[in-house]
Protein backbone atom coordinates (compact mmCIF):
# COMPACT_ATOMS: atom_id res chain seq x y z
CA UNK A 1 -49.38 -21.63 -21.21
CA UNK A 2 -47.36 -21.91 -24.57
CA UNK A 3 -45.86 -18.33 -23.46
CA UNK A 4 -44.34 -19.62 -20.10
CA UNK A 5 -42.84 -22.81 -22.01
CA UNK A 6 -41.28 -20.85 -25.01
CA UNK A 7 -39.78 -17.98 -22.46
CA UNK A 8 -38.89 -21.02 -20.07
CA UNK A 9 -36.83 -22.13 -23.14
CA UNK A 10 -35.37 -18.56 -23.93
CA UNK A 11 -34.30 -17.91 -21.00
CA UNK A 12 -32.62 -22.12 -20.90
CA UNK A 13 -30.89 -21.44 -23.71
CA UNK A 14 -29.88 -17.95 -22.59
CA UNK A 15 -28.37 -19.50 -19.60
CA UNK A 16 -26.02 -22.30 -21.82
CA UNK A 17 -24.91 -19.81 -24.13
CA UNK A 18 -23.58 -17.56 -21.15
CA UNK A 19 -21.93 -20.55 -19.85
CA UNK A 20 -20.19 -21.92 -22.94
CA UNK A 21 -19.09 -18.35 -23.41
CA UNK A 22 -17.78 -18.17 -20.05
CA UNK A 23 -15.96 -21.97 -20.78
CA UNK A 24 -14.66 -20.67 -23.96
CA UNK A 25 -12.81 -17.63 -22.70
CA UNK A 26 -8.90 -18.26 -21.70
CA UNK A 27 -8.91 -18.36 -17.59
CA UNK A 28 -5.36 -17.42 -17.10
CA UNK A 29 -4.51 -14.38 -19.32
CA UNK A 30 -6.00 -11.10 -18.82
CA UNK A 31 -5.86 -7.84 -20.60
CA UNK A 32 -5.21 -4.76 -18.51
CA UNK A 33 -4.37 -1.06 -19.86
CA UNK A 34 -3.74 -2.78 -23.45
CA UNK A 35 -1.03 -5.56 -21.99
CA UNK A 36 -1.62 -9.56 -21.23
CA UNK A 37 -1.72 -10.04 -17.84
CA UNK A 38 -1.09 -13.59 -15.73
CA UNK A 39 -2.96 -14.35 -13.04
CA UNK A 40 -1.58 -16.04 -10.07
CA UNK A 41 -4.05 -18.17 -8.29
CA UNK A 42 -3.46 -18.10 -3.90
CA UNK A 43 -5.74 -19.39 -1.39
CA UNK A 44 -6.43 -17.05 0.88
CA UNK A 45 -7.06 -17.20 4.70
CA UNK A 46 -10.49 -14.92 4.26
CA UNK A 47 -10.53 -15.58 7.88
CA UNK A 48 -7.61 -14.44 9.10
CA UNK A 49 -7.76 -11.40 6.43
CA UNK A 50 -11.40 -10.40 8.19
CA UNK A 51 -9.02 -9.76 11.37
CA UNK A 52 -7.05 -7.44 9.31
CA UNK A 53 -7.30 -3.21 9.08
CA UNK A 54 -9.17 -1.82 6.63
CA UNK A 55 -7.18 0.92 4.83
CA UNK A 56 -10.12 3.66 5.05
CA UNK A 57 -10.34 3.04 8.70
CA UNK A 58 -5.65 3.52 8.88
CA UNK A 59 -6.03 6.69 6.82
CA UNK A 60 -6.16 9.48 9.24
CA UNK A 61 -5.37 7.81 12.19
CA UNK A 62 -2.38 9.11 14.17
CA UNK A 63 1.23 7.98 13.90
CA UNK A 64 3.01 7.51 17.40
CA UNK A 65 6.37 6.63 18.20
CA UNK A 66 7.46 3.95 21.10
CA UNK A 67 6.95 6.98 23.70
CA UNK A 68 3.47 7.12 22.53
CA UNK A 69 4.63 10.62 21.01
CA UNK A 70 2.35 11.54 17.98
CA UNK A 71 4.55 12.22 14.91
CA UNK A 72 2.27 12.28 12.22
CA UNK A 73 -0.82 11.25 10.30
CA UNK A 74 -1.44 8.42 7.70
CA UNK A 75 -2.30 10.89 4.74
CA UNK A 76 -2.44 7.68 2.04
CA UNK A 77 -1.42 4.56 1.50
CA UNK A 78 0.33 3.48 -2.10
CA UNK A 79 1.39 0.10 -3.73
CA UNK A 80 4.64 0.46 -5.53
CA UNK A 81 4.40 0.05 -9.05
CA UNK A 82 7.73 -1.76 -8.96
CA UNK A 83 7.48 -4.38 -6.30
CA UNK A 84 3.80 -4.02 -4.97
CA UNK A 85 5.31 -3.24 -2.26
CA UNK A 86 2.70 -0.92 0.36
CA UNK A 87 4.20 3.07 1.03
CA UNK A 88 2.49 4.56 3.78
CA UNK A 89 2.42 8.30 3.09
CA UNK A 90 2.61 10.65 6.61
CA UNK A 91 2.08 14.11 7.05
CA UNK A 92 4.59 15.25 9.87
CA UNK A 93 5.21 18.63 11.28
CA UNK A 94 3.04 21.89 10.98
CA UNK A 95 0.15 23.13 13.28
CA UNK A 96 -3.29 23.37 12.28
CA UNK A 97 -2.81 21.99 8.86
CA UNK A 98 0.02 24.65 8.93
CA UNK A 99 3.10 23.83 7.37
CA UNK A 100 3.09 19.76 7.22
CA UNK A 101 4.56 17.89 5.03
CA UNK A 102 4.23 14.72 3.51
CA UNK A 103 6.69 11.89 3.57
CA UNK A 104 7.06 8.48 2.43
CA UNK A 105 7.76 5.21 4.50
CA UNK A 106 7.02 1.48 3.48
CA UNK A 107 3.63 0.67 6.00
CA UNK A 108 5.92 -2.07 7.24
CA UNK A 109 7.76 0.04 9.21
CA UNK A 110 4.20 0.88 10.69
CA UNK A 111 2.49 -1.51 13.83
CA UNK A 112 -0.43 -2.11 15.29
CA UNK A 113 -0.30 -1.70 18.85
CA UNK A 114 -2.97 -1.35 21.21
CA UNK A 115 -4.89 -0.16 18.25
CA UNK A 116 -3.15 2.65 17.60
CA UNK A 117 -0.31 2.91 14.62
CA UNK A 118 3.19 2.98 16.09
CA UNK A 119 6.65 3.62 13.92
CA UNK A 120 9.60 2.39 16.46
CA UNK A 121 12.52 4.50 16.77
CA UNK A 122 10.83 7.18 14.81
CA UNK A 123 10.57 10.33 16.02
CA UNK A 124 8.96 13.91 14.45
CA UNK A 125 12.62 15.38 13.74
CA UNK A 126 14.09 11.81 11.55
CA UNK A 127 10.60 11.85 9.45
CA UNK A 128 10.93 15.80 8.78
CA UNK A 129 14.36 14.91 7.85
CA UNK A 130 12.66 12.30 5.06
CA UNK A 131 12.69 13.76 1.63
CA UNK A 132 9.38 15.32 1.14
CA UNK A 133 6.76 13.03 -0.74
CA UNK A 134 4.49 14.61 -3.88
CA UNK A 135 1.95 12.98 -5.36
CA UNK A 136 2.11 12.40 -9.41
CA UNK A 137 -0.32 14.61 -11.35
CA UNK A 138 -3.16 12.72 -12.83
């Protein structure tokens, strides 16, 4: 019986000293990759954003153009270091994984139309015309 009461009291205290750790520590600066980081606090819709595409499930899928032409493939998606702004990276062009090429468009350009990714005004010949897109070496 003594056992339960001291461990009872362990595991109390255990629990107080977590949380006046967790109270002492600064809430609004962060350290990432060596640098102090602010945090932003927004209130987010979570249900609205459950409505939303899931970037696994967009990778892959095929690019079509207002004819309902396919003109490429969502290789990748990247946030811009600069701006945070989403690049959706395409492979266009090439035939059995033959001679494609990767470019780079911001995903705004990109809709969601009858469930299928559409790029207006797009067609296979203006994104082959892109500047081709290489990924940074690790």
């Amino acid at each position: 019986m003594q056992t339960i009461a001291v461990s009872s009291r362990l595991t109390a205290w255990g629990y107080a000293l977590v949380l006046g750790l967790a109270a002492a520590m600064p809430v609004d600066t962060l350290m990432a990759q060596g640098a102090p980081q602010s945090i932003t606090e927004k209130r987010v819709d979570v249900v609205q954003l459950a409505t939303g595409y899931r970037a696994s499930k967009l990778i892959g899928a095929d690019v079509q153009n207002s004819d309902k032409d396919k003109i490429g493939t969502l290789d990748d998606i990247i946030v811009s270091p600069a701006n945070q702004e989403p690049y959706a990276i395409l492979s266009v062009g090439g035939f059995l994984g033959l001679g494609q090429r990767l470019v780079a468009v911001p995903f705004k350009e990109l809709h969601v139309a009858d469930k299928r990714l559409r790029m207006e005004g797009a067609s296979k010949d203006s994104l082959r015309a892109l500047p081709e897109f290489r990924y940074a070496k690790d």
